[in-house]
N, C-alpha and C. Protein backbone atom coordinates (compact mmCIF):
# COMPACT_ATOMS: atom_id res chain seq x y z
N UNK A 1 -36.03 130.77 34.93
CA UNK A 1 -36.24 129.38 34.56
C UNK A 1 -37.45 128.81 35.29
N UNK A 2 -37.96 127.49 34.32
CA UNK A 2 -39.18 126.99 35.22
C UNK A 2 -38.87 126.07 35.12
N UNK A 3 -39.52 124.90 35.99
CA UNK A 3 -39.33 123.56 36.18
C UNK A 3 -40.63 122.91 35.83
N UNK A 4 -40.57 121.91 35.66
CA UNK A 4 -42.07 121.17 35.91
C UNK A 4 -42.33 119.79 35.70
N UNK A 5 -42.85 118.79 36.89
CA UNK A 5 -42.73 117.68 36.96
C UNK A 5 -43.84 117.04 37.31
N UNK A 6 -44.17 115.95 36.09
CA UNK A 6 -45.08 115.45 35.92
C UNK A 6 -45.41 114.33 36.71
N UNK A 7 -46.48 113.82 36.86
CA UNK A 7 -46.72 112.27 37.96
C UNK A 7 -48.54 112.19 37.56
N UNK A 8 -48.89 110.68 37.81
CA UNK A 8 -50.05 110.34 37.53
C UNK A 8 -50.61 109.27 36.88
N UNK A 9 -48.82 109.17 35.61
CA UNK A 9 -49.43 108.68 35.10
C UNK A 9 -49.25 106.86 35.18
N UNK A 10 -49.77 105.87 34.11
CA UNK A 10 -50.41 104.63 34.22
C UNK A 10 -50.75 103.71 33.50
N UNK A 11 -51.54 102.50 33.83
CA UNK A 11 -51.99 101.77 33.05
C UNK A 11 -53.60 101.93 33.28
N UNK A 12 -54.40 101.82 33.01
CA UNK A 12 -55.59 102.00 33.05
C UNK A 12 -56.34 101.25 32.13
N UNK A 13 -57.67 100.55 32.08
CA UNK A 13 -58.34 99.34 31.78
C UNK A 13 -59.36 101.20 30.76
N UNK A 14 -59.82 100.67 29.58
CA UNK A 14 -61.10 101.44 28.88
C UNK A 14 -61.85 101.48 29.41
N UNK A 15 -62.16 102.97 29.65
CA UNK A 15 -63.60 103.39 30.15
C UNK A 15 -62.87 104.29 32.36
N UNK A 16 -61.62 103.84 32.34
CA UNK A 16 -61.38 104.26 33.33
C UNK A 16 -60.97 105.34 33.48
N UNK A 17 -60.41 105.89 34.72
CA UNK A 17 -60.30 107.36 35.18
C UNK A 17 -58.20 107.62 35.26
N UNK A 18 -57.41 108.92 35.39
CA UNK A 18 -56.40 108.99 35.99
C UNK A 18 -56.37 110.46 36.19
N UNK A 19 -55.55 110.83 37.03
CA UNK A 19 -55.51 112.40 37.42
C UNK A 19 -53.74 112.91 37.15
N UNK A 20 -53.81 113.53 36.02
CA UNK A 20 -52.64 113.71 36.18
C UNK A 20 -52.03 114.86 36.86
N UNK A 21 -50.84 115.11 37.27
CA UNK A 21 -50.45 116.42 38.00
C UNK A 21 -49.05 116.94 37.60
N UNK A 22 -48.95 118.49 37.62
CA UNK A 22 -47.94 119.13 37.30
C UNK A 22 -47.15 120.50 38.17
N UNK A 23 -46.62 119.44 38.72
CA UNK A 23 -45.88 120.92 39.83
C UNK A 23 -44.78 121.91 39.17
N UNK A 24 -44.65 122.87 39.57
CA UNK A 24 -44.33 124.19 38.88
C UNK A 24 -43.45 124.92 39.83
N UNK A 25 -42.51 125.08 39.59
CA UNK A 25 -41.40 125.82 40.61
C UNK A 25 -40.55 126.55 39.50
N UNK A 26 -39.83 127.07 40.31
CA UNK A 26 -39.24 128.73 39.90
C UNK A 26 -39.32 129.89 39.09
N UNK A 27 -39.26 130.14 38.55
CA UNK A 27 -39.85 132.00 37.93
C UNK A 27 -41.13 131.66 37.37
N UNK A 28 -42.07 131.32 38.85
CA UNK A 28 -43.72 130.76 38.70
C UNK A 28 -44.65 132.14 37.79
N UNK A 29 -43.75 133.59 38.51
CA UNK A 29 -44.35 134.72 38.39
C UNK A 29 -44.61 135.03 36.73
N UNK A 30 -43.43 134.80 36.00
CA UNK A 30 -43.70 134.72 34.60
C UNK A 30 -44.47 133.90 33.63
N UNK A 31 -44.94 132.75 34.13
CA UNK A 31 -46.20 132.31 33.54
C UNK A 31 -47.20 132.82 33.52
N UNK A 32 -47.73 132.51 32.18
CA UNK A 32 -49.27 133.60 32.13
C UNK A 32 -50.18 132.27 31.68
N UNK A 33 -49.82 130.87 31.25
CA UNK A 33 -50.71 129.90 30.49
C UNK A 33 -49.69 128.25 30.60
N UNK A 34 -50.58 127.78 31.01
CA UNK A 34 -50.08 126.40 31.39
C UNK A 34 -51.26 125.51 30.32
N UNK A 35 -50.26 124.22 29.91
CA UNK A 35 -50.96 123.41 29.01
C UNK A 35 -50.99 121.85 29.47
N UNK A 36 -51.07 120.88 28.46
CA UNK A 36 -51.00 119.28 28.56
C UNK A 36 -51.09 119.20 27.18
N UNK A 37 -49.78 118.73 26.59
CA UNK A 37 -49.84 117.77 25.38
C UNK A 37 -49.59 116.40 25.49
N UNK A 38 -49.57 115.89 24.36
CA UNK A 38 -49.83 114.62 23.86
C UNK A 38 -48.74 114.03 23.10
N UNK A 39 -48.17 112.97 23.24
CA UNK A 39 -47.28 112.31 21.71
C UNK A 39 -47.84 110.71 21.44
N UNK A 40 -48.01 110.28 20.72
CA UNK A 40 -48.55 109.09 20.80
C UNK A 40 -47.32 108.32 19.75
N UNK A 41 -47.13 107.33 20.10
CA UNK A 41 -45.77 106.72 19.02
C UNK A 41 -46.55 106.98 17.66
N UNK A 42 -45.15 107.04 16.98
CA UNK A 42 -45.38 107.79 15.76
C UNK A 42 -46.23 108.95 15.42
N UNK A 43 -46.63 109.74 16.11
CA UNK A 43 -47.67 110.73 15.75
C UNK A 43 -46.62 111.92 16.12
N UNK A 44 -47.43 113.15 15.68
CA UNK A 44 -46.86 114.23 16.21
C UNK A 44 -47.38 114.54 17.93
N UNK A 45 -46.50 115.54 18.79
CA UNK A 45 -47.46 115.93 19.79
C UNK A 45 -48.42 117.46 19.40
N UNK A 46 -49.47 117.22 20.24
CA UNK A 46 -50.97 117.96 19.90
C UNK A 46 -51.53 118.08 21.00
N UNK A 47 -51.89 119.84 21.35
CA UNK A 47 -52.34 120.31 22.46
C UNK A 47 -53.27 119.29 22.91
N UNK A 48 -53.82 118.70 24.31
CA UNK A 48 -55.03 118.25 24.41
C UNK A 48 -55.57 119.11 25.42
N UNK A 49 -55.44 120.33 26.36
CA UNK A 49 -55.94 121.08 27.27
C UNK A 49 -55.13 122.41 27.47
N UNK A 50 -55.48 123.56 27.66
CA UNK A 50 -54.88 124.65 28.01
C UNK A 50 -55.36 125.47 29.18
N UNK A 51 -54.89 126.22 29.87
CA UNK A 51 -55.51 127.03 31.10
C UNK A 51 -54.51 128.10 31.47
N UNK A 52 -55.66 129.50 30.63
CA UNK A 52 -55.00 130.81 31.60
C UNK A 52 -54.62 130.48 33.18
N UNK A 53 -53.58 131.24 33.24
CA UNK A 53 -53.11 131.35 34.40
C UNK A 53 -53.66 132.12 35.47
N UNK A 54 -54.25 133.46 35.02
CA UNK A 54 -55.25 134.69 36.03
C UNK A 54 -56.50 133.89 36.12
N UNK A 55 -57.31 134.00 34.77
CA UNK A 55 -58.34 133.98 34.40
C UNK A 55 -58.75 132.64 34.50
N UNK A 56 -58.23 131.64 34.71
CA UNK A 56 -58.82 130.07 34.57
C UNK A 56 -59.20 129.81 33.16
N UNK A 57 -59.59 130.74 31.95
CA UNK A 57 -59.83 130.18 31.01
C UNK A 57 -59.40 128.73 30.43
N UNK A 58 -60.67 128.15 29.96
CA UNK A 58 -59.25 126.40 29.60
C UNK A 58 -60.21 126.94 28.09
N UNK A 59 -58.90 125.50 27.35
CA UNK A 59 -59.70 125.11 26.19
C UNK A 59 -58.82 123.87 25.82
N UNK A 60 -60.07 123.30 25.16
CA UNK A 60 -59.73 121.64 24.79
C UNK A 60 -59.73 121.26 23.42
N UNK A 61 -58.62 120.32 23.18
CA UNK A 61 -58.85 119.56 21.57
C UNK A 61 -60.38 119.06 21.85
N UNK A 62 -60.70 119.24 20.28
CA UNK A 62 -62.10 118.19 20.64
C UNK A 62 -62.31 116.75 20.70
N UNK A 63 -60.79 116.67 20.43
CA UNK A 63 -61.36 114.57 20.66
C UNK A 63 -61.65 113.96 22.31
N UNK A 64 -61.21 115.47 23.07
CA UNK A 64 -61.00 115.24 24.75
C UNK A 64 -62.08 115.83 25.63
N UNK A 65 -62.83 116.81 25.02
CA UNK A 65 -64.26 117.45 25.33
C UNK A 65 -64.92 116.54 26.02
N UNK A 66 -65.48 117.09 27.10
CA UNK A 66 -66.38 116.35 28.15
C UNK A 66 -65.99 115.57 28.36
N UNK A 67 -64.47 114.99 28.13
CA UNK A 67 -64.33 113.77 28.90
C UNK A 67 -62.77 114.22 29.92
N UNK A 68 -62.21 115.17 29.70
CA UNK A 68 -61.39 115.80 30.35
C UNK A 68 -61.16 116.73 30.72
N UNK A 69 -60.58 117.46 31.96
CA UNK A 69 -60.83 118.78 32.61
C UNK A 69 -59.46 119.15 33.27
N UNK A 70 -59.03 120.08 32.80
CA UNK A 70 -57.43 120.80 33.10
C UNK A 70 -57.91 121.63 34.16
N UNK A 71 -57.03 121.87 35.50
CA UNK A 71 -57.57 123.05 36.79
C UNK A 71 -56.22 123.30 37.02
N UNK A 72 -56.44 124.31 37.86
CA UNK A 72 -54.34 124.81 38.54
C UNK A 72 -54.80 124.81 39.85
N UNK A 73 -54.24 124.57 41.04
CA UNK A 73 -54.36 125.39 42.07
C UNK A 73 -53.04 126.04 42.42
N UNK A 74 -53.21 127.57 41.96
CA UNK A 74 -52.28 128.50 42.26
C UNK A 74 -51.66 128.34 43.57
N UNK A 75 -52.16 128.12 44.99
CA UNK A 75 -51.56 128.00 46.00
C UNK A 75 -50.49 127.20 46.31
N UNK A 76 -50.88 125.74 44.97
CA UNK A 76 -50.07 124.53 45.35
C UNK A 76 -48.93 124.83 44.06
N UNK A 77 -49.05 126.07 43.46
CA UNK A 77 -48.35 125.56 42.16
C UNK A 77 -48.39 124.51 41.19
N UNK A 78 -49.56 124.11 41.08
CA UNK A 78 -49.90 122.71 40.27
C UNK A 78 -50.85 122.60 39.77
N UNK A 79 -50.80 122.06 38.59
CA UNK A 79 -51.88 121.85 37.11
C UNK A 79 -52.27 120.44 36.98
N UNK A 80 -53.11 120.08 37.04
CA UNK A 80 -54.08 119.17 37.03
C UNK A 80 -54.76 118.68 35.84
N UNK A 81 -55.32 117.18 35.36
CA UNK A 81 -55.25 116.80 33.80
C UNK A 81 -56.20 115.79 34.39
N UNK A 82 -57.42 115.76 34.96
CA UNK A 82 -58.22 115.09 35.13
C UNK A 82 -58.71 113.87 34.02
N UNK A 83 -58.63 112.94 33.80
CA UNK A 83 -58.88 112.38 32.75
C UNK A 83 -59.62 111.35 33.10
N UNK A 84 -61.19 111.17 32.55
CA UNK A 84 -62.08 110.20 32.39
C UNK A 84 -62.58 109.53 31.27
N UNK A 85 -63.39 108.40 31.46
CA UNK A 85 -63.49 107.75 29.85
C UNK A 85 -62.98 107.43 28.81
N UNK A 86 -61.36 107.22 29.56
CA UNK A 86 -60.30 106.91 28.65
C UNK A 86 -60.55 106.10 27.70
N UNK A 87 -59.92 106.19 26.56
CA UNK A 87 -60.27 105.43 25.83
C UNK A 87 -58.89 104.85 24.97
N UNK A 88 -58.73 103.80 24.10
CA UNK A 88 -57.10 103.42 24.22
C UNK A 88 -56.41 104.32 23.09
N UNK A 89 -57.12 105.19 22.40
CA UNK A 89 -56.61 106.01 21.33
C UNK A 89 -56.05 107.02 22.56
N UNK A 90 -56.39 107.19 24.11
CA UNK A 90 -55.73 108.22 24.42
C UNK A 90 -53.93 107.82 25.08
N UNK A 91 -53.88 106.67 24.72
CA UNK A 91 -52.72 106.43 25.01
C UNK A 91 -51.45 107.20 24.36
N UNK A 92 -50.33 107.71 25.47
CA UNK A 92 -49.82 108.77 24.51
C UNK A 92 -48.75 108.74 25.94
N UNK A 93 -47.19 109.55 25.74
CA UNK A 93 -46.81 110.14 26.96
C UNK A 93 -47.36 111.66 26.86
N UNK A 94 -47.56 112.11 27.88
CA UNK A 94 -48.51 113.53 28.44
C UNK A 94 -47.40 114.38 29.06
N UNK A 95 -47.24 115.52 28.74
CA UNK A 95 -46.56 116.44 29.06
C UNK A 95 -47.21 117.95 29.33
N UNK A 96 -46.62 118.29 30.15
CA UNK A 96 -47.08 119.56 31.18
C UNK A 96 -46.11 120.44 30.12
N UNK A 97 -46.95 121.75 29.65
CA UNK A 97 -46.35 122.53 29.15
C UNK A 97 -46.53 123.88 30.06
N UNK A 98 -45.43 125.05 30.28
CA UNK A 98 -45.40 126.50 30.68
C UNK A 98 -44.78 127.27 29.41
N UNK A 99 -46.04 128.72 29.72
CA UNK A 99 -45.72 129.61 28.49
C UNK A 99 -45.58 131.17 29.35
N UNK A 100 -44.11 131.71 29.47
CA UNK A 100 -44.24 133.13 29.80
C UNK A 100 -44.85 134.18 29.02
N UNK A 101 -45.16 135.56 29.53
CA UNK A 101 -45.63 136.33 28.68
C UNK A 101 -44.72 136.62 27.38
N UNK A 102 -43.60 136.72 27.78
CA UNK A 102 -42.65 136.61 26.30
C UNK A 102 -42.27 135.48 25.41
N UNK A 103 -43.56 134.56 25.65
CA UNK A 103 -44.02 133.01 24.88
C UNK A 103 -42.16 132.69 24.87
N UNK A 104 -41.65 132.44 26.06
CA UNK A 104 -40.50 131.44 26.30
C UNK A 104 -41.38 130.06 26.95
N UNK A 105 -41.01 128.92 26.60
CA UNK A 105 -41.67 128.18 26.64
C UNK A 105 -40.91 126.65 27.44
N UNK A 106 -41.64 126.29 28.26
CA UNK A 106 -41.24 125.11 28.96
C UNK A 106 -41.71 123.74 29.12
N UNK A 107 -40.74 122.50 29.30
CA UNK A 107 -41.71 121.16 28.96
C UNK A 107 -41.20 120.91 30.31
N UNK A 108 -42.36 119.88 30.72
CA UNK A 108 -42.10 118.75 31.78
C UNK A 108 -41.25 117.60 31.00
N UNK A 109 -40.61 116.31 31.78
CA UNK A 109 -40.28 115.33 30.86
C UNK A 109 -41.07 114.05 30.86
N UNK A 110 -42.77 114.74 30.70
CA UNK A 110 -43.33 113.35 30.26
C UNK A 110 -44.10 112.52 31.39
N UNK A 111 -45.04 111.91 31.55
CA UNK A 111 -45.92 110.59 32.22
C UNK A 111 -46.54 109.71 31.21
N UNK A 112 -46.29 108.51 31.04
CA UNK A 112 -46.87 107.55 30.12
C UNK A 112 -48.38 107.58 30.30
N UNK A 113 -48.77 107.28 29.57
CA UNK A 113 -50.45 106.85 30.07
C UNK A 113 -51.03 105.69 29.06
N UNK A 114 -51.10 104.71 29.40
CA UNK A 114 -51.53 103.82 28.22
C UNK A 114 -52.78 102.58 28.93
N UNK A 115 -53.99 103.06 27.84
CA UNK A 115 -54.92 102.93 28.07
C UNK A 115 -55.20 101.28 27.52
N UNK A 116 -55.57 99.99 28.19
CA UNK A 116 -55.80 99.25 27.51
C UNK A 116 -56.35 98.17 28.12
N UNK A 117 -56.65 96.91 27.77
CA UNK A 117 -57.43 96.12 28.56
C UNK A 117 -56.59 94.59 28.05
């Protein structure tokens, strides 16, 4: 089993910054790919960042390109959701996703983030 608990998130004015974070405890060893989705009321949720677990590879929706940056630090067990230039379409609750190699799959329960002025 994995755990994972989200924090970060906020209210934030357009055009501002938040860092979100995702700590990661127990069968850490079976993750191979950690994510960050999105739900925005009424919408579906939709990847917005991904990051190999060895390799650091990320990859991003493109509505979040250059303006957001997913990191892990393996030592701390924790995934990171850097988010700048918010803008109020990114308002959404944000969830920390874990994927084992046998794509069993795990959610955090969520950080609001709502962007607005």
């Amino acid at each position: 089993q994995v755990q994972l608990v989200e924090s970060g998130g906020g209210l934030v004015h357009p055009g501002g910054s938040l860092r979100l974070s995702c700590a990661v405890s127990g069968s850490i060893s079976s993750i191979v790919a950690m994510a960050w989705y999105r739900q925005a009321a009424g919408k579906e949720r939709e990847l917005v960042a991904g990051i190999a677990k060895s390799s650091g590879t990320t990859n991003y929706a493109d509505s979040v390109k250059g303006r957001f940056t997913i990191s892990r630090d393996n030592a701390k067990n924790t995934v990171y959701l850097q988010m700048d230039s918010l803008k109020p379409e990114d308002t959404a609750v944000y969830y920390c996703h874990a994927r084992t190699a046998i794509s069993v799959k795990y959610w955090g329960q969520g950080t609001q983030v709502t962007v607005s002025s």
